[in-house]
Protein backbone atom coordinates (compact mmCIF):
# COMPACT_ATOMS: atom_id res chain seq x y z
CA UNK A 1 0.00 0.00 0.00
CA UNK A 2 0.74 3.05 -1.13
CA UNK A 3 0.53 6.10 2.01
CA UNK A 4 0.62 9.88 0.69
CA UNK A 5 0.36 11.91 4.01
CA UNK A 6 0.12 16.17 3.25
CA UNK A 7 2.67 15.87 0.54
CA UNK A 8 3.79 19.26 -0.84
CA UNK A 9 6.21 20.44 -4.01
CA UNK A 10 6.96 23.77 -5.21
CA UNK A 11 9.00 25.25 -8.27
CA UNK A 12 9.85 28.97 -7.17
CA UNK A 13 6.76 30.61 -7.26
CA UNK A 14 4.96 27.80 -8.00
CA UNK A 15 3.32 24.83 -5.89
CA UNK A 16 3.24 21.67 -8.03
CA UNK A 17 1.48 19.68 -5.56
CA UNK A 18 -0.48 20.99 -2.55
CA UNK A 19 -0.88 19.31 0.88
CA UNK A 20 -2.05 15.80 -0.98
CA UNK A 21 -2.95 12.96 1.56
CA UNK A 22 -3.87 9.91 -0.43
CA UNK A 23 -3.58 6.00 -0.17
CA UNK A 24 -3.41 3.52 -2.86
CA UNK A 25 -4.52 -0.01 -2.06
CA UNK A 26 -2.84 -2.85 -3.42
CA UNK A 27 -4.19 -4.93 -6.13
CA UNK A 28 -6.73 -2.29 -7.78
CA UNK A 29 -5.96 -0.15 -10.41
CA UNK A 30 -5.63 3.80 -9.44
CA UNK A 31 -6.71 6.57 -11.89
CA UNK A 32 -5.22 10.19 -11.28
CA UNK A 33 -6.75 12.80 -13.33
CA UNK A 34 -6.90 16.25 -13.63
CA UNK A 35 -5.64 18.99 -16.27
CA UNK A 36 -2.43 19.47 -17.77
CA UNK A 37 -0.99 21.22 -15.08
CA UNK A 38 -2.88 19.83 -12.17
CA UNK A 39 0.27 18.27 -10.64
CA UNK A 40 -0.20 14.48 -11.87
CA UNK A 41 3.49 13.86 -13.27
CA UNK A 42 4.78 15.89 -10.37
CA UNK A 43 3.27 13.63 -7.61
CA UNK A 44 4.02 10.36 -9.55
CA UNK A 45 7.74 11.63 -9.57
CA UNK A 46 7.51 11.72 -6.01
CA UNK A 47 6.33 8.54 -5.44
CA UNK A 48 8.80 6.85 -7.94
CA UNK A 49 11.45 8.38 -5.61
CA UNK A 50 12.77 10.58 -8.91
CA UNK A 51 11.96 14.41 -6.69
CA UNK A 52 12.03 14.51 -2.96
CA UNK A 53 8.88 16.06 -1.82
CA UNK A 54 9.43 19.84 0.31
CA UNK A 55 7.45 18.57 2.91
CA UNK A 56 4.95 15.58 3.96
CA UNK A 57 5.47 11.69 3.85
CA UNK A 58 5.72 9.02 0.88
CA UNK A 59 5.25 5.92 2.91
CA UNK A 60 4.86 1.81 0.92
CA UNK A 61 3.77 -0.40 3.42
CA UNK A 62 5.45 2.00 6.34
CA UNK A 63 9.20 2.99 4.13
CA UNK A 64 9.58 5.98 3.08
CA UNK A 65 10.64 6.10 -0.70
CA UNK A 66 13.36 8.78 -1.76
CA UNK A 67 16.77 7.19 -1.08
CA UNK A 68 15.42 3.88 -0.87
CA UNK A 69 16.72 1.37 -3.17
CA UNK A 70 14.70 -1.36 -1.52
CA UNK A 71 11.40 0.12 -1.32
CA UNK A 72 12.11 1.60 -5.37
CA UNK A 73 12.93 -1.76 -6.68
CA UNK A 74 9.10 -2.32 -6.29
CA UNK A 75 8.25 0.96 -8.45
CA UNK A 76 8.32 1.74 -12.03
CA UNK A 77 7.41 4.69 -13.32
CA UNK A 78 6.72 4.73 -17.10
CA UNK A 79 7.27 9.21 -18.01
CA UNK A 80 4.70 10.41 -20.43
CA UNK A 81 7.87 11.00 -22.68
CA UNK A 82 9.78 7.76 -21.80
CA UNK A 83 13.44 7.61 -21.80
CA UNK A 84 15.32 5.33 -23.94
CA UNK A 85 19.58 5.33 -24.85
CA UNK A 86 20.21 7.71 -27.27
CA UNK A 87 21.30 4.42 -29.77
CA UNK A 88 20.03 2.02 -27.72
CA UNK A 89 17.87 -1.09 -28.59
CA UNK A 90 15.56 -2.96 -26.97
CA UNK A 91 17.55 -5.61 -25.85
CA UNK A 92 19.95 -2.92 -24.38
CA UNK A 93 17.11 -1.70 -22.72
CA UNK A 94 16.12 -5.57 -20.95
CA UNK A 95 20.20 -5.54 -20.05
CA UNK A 96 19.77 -2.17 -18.33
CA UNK A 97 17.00 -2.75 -16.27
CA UNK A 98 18.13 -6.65 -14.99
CA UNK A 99 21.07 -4.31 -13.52
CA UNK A 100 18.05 -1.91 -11.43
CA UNK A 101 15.35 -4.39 -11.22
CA UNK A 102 16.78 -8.25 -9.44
CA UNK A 103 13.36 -9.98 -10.32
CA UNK A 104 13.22 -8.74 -14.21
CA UNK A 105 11.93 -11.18 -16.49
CA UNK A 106 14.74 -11.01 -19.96
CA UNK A 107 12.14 -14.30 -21.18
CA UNK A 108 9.31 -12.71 -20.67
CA UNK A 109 10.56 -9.23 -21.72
CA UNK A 110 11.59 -11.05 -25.47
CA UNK A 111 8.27 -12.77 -25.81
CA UNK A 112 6.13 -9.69 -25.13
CA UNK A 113 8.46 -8.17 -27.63
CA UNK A 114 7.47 -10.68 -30.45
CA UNK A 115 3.56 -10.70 -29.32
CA UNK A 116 3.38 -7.06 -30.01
CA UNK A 117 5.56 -6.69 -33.38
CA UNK A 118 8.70 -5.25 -32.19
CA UNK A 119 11.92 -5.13 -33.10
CA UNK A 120 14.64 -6.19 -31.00
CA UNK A 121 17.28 -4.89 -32.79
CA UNK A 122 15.96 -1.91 -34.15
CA UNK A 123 16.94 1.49 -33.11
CA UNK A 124 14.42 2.61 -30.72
CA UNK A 125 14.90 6.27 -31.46
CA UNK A 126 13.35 5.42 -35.02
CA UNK A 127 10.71 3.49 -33.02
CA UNK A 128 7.27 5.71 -33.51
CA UNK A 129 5.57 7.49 -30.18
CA UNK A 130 3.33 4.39 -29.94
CA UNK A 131 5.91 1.93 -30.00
CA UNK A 132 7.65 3.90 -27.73
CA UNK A 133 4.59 3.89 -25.33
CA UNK A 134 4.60 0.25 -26.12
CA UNK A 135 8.49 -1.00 -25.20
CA UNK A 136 7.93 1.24 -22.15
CA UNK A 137 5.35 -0.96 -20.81
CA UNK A 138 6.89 -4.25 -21.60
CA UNK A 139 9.75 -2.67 -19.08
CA UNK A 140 7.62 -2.18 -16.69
CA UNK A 141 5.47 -5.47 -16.77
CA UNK A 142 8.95 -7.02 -16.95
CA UNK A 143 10.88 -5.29 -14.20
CA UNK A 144 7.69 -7.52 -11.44
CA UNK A 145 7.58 -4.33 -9.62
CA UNK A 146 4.53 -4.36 -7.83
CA UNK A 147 3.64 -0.77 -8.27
CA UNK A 148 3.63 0.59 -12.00
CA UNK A 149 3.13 4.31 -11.99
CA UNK A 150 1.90 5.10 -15.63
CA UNK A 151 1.98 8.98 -16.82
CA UNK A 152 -0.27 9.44 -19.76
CA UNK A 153 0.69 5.86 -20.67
CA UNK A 154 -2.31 4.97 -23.34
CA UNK A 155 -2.02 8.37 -24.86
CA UNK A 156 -0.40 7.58 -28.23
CA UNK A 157 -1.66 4.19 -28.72
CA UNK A 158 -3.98 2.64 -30.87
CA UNK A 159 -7.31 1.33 -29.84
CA UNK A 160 -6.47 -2.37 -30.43
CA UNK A 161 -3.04 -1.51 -28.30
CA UNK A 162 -4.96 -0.18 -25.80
CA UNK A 163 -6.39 -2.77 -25.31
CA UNK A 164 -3.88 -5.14 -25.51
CA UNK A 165 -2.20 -3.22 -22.20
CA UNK A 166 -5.18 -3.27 -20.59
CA UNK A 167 -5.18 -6.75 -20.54
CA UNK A 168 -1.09 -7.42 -19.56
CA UNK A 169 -2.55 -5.28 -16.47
CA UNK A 170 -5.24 -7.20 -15.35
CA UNK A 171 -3.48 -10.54 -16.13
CA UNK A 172 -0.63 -9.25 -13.61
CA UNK A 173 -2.88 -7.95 -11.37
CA UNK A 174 -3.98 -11.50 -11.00
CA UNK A 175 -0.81 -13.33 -11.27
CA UNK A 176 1.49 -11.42 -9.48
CA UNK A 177 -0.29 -8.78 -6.96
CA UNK A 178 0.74 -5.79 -9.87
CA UNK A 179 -1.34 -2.45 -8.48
CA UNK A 180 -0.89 0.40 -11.62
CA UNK A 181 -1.79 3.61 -10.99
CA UNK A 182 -2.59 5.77 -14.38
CA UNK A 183 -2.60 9.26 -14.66
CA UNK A 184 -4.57 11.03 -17.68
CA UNK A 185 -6.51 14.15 -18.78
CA UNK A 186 -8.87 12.29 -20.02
CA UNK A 187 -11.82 10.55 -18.26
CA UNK A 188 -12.72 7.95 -20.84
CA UNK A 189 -8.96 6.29 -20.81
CA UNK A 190 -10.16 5.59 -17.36
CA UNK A 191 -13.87 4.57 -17.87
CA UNK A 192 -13.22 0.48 -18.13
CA UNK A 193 -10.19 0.26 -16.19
CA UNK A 194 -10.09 1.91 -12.70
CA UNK A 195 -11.16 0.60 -9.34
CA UNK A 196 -10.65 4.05 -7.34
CA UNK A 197 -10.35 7.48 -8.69
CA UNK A 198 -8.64 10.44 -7.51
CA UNK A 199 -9.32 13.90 -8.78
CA UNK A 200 -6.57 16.49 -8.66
CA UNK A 201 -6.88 20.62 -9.56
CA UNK A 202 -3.74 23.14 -9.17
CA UNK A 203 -1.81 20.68 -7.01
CA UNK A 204 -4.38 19.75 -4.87
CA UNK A 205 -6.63 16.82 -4.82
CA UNK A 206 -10.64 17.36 -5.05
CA UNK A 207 -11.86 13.66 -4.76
CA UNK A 208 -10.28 10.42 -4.09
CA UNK A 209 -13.29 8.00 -4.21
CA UNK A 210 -13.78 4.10 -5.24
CA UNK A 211 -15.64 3.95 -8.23
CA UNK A 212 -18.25 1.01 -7.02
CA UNK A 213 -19.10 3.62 -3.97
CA UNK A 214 -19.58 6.16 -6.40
CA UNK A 215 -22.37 4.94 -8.95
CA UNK A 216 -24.30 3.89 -5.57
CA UNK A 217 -27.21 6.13 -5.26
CA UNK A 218 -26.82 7.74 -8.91
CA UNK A 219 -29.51 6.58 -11.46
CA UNK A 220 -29.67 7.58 -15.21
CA UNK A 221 -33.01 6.27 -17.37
CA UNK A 222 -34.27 7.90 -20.72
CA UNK A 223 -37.68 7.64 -21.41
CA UNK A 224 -40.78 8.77 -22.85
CA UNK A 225 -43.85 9.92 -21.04
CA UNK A 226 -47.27 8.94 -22.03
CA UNK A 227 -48.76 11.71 -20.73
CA UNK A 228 -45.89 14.78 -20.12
CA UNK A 229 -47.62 15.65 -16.88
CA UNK A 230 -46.18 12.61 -15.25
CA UNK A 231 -42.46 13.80 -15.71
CA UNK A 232 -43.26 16.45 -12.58
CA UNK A 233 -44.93 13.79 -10.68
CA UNK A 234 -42.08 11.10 -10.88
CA UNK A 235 -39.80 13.28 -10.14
CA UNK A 236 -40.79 15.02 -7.26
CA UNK A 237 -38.71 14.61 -4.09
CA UNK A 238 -35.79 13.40 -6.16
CA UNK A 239 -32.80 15.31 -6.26
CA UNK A 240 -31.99 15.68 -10.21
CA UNK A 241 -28.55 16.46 -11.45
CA UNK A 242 -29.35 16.76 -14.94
CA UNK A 243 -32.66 16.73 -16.80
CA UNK A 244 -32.41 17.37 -20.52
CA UNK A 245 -35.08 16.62 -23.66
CA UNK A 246 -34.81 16.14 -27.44
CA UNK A 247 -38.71 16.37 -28.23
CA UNK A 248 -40.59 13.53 -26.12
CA UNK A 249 -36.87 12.09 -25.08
CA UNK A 250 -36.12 12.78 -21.27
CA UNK A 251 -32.87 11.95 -20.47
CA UNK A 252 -32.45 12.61 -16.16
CA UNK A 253 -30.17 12.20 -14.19
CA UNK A 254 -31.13 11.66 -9.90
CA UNK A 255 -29.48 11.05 -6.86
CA UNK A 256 -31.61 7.80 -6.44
CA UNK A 257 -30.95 4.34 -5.77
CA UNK A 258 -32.02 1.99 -9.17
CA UNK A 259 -34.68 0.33 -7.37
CA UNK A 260 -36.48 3.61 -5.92
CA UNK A 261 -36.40 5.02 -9.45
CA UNK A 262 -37.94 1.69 -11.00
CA UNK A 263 -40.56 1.92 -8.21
CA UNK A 264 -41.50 5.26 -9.07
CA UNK A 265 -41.62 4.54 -12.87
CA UNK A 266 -44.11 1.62 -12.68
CA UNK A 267 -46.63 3.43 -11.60
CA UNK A 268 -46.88 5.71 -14.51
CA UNK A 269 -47.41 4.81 -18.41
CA UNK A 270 -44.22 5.29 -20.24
CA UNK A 271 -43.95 4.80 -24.26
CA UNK A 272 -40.26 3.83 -23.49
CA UNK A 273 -37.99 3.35 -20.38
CA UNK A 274 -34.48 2.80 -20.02
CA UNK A 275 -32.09 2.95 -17.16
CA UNK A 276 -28.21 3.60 -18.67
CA UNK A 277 -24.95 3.22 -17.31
CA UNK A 278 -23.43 6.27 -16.16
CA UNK A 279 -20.29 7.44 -17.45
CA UNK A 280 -17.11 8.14 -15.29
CA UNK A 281 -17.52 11.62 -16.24
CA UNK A 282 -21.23 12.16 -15.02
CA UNK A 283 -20.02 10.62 -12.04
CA UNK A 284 -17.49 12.86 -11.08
CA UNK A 285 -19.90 16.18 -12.27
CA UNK A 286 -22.13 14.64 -9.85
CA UNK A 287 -19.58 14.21 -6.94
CA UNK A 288 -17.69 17.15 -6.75
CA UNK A 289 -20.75 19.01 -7.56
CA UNK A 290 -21.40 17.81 -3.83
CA UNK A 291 -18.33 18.96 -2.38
CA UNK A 292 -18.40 22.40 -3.72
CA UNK A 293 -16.54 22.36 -6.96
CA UNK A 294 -18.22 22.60 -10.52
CA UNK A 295 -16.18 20.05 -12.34
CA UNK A 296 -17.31 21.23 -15.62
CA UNK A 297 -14.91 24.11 -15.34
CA UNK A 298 -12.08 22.04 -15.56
CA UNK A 299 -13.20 19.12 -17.92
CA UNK A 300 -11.07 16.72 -18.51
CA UNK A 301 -12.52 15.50 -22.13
């Protein structure tokens, strides 16, 4: 586990990363998001052990990390721009890392190579971004750290390759105890993935919530009323985050349990129902919406 007690980080004049306290559980998969900006590379820099925080505590499982070769053997942190030798290959790459990382896998590391089309011996500087994106993984899947710190990591690749990592993750997560934690910008990289969410703003962090939690108590249905009197009726008493209509189409959005909103909807004559899955983004309107902050200001589409 992963303990981030009132971490802080400035550059001159400017705070990076402002009195964060988070924890990351093992075994689930941790999305950070916020703006470009909000302090996401900053903090994972921290917690690689890469920057020394001004102030606060970086804590796995009670060891703090910076100067810590012990507790950073069990950390990789995969840059949004990863770094490669200037003439380097990939097989350089495996040779480097079995030097940093005791448990790295040079098998496994070549097989992954061949499963996703890459080149061994090719120059990686003439590798494109995605392939990049893609060697930079295989590292870190390789190097059996347990905690894989991923800045902007799927940004770049295709959807198939997305995919593809996706899966590496959860197969690790299963095999071997892996716990990655994935900063983005964007909420939909996150939407089928993450287990617990953290939201962070100018440094600071807005929302750290688990996902399942979350989409308790929210309910989304489209329908169409029978009679458009009954769309004041079913809805009184509900608090409703978003109510919207394209002609007879009423798409709402309630802080209600699924089965009180059902309830409520049998008793009336609808032409069509529907309850949908809420999206990561709605979610997080909703939620910070709650705690004082209009998320919508700060998108992250």
């Amino acid at each position: 586990m992963i303990q981030i007690k009132n971490l802080k980080k400035k550059f001159g004049n400017i705070t990076a990363v402002n009195d964060v306290t988070l924890k990351i559980e093992d075994r689930m998969v941790f999305g950070l998001v916020g703006t470009n900006g909000a302090g996401k590379s900053t903090l994972l820099r921290m917690v690689s052990g890469i920057l020394r925080q001004d102030s606060g505590r970086i804590e796995v499982y009670g060891q703090a990390v910076y100067d810590n070769p012990d507790v950073k053997q069990q950390i990789f942190f995969i840059p949004d721009d990863p770094y490669f030798f200037r003439n380097g290959n990939a097989q350089d790459m495996c040779s480097y890392y079995q030097t940093v990382y005791p448990a790295f896998d040079p098998v496994r590391f070549e097989a992954l190579l061949y499963d996703l089309g890459l080149d061994p011996k090719r120059r990686i500087r003439n590798y494109s971004r995605g392939m990049k994106k893609q060697l930079a993984v295989i590292c870190g899947l390789c190097s059996n750290a347990q905690y894989l710190l991923c800045d902007e990591t799927f940004d770049g690749l295709d959807p198939v390759m997305r995919q593809a990592v996706k899966s590496l993750f959860a197969n690790d997560m299963s095999e071997r105890n892996l716990t990655p934690v994935i900063a983005s910008h964007n909420l939909r990289e996150l939407e089928d993935i993450c287990d617990h969410v953290g939201l962070l703003h100018s440094g600071g962090l807005l929302l750290s919530r688990d996902l399942a939690s979350m989409k308790l108590g929210l309910s989304k249905v489209q329908c169409v009323f029978a009679d458009e009197k009954d769309a004041a009726a079913v809805l009184s008493g509900l608090k409703t985050l978003e109510h919207s209509t394209r002609g007879k189409l009423h798409t709402i959005t309630v802080r209600a349990p699924r089965e009180e909103l059902e309830a409520r909807f049998a008793g009336i004559e609808t032409v069509f129902f529907e309850i949908l899955p809420l999206t990561l983004e709605e979610i997080f309107i909703s939620e910070t919406e709650v705690v004082g902050y209009d998320i919508k200001k700060y998108i992250l589409n």
